[in-house]
N, C-alpha and C. Protein backbone atom coordinates (compact mmCIF):
# COMPACT_ATOMS: atom_id res chain seq x y z
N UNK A 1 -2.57 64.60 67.16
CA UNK A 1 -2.40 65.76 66.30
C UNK A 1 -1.02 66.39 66.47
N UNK A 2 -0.50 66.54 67.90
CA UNK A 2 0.90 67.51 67.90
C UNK A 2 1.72 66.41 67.30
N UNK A 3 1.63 65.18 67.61
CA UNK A 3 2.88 64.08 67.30
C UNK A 3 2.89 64.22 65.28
N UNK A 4 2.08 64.09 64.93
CA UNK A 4 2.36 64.18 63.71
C UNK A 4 2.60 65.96 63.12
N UNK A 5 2.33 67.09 63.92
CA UNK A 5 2.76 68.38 63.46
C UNK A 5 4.62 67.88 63.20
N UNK A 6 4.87 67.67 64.91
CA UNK A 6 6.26 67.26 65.09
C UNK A 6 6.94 66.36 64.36
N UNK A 7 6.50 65.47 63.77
CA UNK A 7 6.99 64.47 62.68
C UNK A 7 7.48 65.38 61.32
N UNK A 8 6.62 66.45 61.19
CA UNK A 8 6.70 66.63 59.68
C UNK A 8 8.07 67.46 59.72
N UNK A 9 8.17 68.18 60.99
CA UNK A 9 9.42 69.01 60.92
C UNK A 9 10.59 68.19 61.73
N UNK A 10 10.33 67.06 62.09
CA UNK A 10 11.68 66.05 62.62
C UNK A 10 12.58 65.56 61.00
N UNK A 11 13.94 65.47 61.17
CA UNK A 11 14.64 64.96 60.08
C UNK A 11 14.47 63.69 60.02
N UNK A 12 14.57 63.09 59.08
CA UNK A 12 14.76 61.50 59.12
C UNK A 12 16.28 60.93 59.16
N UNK A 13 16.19 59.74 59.51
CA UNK A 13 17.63 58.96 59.70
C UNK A 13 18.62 59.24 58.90
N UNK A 14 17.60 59.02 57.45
CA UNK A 14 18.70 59.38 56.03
C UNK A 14 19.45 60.40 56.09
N UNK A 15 18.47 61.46 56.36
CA UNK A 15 19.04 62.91 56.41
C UNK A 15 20.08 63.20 56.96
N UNK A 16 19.74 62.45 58.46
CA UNK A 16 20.81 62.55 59.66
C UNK A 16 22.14 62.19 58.74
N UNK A 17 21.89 60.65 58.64
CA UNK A 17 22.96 60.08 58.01
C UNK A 17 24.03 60.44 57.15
N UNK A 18 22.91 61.14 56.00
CA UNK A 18 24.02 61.64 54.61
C UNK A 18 24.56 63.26 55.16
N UNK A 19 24.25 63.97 55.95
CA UNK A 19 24.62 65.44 56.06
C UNK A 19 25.99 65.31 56.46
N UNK A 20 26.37 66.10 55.87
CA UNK A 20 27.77 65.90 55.88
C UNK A 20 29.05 67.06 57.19
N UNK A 21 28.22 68.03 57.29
CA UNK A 21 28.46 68.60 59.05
C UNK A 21 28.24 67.00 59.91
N UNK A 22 27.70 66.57 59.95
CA UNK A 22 27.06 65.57 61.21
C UNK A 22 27.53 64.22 61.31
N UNK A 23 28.92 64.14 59.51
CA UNK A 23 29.11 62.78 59.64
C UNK A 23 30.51 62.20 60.67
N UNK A 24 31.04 63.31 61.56
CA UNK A 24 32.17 63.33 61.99
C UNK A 24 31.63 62.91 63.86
N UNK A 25 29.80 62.75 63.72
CA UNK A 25 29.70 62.31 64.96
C UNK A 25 29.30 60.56 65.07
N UNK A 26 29.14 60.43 63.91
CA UNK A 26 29.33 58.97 63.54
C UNK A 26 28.02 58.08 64.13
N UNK A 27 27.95 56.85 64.90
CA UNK A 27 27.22 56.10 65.49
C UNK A 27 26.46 56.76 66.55
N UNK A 28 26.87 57.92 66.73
CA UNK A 28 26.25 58.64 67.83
C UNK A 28 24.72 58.98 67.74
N UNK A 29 24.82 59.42 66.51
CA UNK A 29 23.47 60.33 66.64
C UNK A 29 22.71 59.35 65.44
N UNK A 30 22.66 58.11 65.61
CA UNK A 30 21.88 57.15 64.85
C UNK A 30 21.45 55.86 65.93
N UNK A 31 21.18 56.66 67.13
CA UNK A 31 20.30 56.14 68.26
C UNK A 31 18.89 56.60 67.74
N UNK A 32 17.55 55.39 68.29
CA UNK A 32 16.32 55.72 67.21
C UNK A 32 15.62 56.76 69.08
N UNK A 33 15.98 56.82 70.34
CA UNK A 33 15.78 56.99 70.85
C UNK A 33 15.86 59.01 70.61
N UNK A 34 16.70 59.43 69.49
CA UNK A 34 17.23 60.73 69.99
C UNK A 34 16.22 61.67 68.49
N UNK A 35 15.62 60.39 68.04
CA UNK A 35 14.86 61.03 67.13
C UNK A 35 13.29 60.73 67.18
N UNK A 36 12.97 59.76 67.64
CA UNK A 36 11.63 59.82 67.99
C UNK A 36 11.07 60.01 69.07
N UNK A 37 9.40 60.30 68.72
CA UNK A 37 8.70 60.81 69.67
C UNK A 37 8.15 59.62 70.79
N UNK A 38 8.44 59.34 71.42
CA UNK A 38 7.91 58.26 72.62
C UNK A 38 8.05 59.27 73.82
N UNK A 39 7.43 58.18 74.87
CA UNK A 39 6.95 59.14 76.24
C UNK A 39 8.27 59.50 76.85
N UNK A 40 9.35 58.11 77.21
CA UNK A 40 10.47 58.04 77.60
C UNK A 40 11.37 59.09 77.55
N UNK A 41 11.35 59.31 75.51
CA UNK A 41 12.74 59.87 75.58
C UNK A 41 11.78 61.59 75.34
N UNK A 42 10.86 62.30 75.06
CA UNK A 42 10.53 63.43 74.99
C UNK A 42 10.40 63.62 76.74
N UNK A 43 9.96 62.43 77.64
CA UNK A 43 10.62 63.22 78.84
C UNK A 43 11.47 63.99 79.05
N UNK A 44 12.43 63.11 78.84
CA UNK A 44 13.86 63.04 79.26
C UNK A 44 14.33 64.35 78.57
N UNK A 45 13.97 64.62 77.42
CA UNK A 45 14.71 65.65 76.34
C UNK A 45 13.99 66.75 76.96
N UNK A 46 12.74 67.27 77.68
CA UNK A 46 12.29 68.19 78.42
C UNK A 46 13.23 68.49 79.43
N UNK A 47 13.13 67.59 80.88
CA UNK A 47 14.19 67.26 81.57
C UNK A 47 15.49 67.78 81.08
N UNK A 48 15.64 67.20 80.37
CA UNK A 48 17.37 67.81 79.95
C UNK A 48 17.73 69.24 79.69
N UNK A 49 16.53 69.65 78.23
CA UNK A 49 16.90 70.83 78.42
C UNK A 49 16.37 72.24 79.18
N UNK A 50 15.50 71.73 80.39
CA UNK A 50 14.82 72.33 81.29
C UNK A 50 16.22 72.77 82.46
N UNK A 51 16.93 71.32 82.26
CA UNK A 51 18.05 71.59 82.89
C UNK A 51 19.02 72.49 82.38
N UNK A 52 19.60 72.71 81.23
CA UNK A 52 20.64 72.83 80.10
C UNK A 52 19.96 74.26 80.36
N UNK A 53 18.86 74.71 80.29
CA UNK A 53 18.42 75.85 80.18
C UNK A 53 18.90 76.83 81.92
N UNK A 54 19.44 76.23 82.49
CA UNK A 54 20.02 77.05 83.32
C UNK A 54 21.51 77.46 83.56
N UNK A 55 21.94 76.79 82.79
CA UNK A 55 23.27 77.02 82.62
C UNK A 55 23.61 78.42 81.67
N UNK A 56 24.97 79.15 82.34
CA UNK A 56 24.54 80.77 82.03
C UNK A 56 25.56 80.41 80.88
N UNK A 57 25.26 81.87 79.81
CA UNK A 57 26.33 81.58 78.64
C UNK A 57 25.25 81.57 77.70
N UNK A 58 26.35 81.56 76.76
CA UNK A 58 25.56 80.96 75.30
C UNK A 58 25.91 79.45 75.08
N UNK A 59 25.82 78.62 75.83
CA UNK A 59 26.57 77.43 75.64
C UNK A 59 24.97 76.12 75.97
N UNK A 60 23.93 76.48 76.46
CA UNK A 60 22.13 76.38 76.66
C UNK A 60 22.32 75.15 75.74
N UNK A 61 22.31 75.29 74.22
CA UNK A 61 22.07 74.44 73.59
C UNK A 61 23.01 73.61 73.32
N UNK A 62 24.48 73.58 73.29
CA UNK A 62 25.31 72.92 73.19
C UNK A 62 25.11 71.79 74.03
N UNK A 63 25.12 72.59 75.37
CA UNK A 63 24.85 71.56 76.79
C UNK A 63 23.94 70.52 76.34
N UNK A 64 22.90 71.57 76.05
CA UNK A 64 21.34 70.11 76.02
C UNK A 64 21.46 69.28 75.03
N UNK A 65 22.28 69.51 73.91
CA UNK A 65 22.40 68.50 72.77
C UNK A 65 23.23 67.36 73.24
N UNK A 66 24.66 67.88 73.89
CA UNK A 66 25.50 66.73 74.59
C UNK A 66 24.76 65.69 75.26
N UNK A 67 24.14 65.98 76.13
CA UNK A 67 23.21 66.06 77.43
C UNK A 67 22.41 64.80 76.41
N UNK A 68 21.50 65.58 75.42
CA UNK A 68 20.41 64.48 75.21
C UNK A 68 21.47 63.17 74.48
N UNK A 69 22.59 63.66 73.59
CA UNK A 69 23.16 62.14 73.22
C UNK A 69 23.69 61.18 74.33
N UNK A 70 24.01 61.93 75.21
CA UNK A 70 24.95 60.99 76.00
C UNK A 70 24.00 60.04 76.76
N UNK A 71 22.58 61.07 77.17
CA UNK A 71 21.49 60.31 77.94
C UNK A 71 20.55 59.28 76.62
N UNK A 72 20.69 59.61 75.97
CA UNK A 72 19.91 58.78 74.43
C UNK A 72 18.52 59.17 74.66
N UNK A 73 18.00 60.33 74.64
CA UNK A 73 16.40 61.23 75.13
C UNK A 73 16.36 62.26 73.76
N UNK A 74 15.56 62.49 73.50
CA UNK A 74 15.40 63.14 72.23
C UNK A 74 15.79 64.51 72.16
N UNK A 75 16.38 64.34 71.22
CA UNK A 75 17.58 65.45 71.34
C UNK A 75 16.38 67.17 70.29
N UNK A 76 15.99 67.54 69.57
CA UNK A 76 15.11 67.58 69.18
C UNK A 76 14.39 68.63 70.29
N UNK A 77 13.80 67.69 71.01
CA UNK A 77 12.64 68.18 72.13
C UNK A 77 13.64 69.17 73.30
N UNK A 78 14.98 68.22 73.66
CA UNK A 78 15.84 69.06 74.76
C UNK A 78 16.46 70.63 73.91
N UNK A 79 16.41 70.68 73.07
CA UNK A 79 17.03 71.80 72.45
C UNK A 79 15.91 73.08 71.98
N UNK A 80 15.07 72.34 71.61
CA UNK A 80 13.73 73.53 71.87
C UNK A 80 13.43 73.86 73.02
N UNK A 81 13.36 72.44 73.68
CA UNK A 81 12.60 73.52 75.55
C UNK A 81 13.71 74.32 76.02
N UNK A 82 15.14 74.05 75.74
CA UNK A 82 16.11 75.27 76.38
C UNK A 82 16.06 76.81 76.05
């Protein structure tokens, strides 16, 4: 039940793809790891921004977004839990 709540409000690839803010990050953020829901990478994107979430500033989400591309963990999940 939550995996498909979360589906309906996840973007799709296309989306990713054609937006045109997002096309200057290129191959980056068209890892299938940083958009879907698997055990692996919604770990990891907890993890991350469980971490990211301690860092002082307004800089929380920036961190965890870097954070989840560079680690390839769902980026998505790390930016809400921060």
């Amino acid at each position: 039940m939550p995996r498909k709540l979360f589906r309906k409000y996840l973007p799709s690839h296309q989306s990713i793809r054609e937006n045109r803010y997002l096309r200057f990050c290129g191959a980056a953020l068209q890892h299938h790891n940083l958009w879907h829901l698997h055990r692996r990478s919604v770990a990891g994107g907890v993890a991350i921004g469980l971490f990211c979430g301690l860092v002082p500033g307004p800089l929380q989400m920036l961190s965890a977004a870097l954070c989840a591309i560079v680690f390839r963990v769902n980026l998505p999940v790390a930016a809400i839990v921060t």
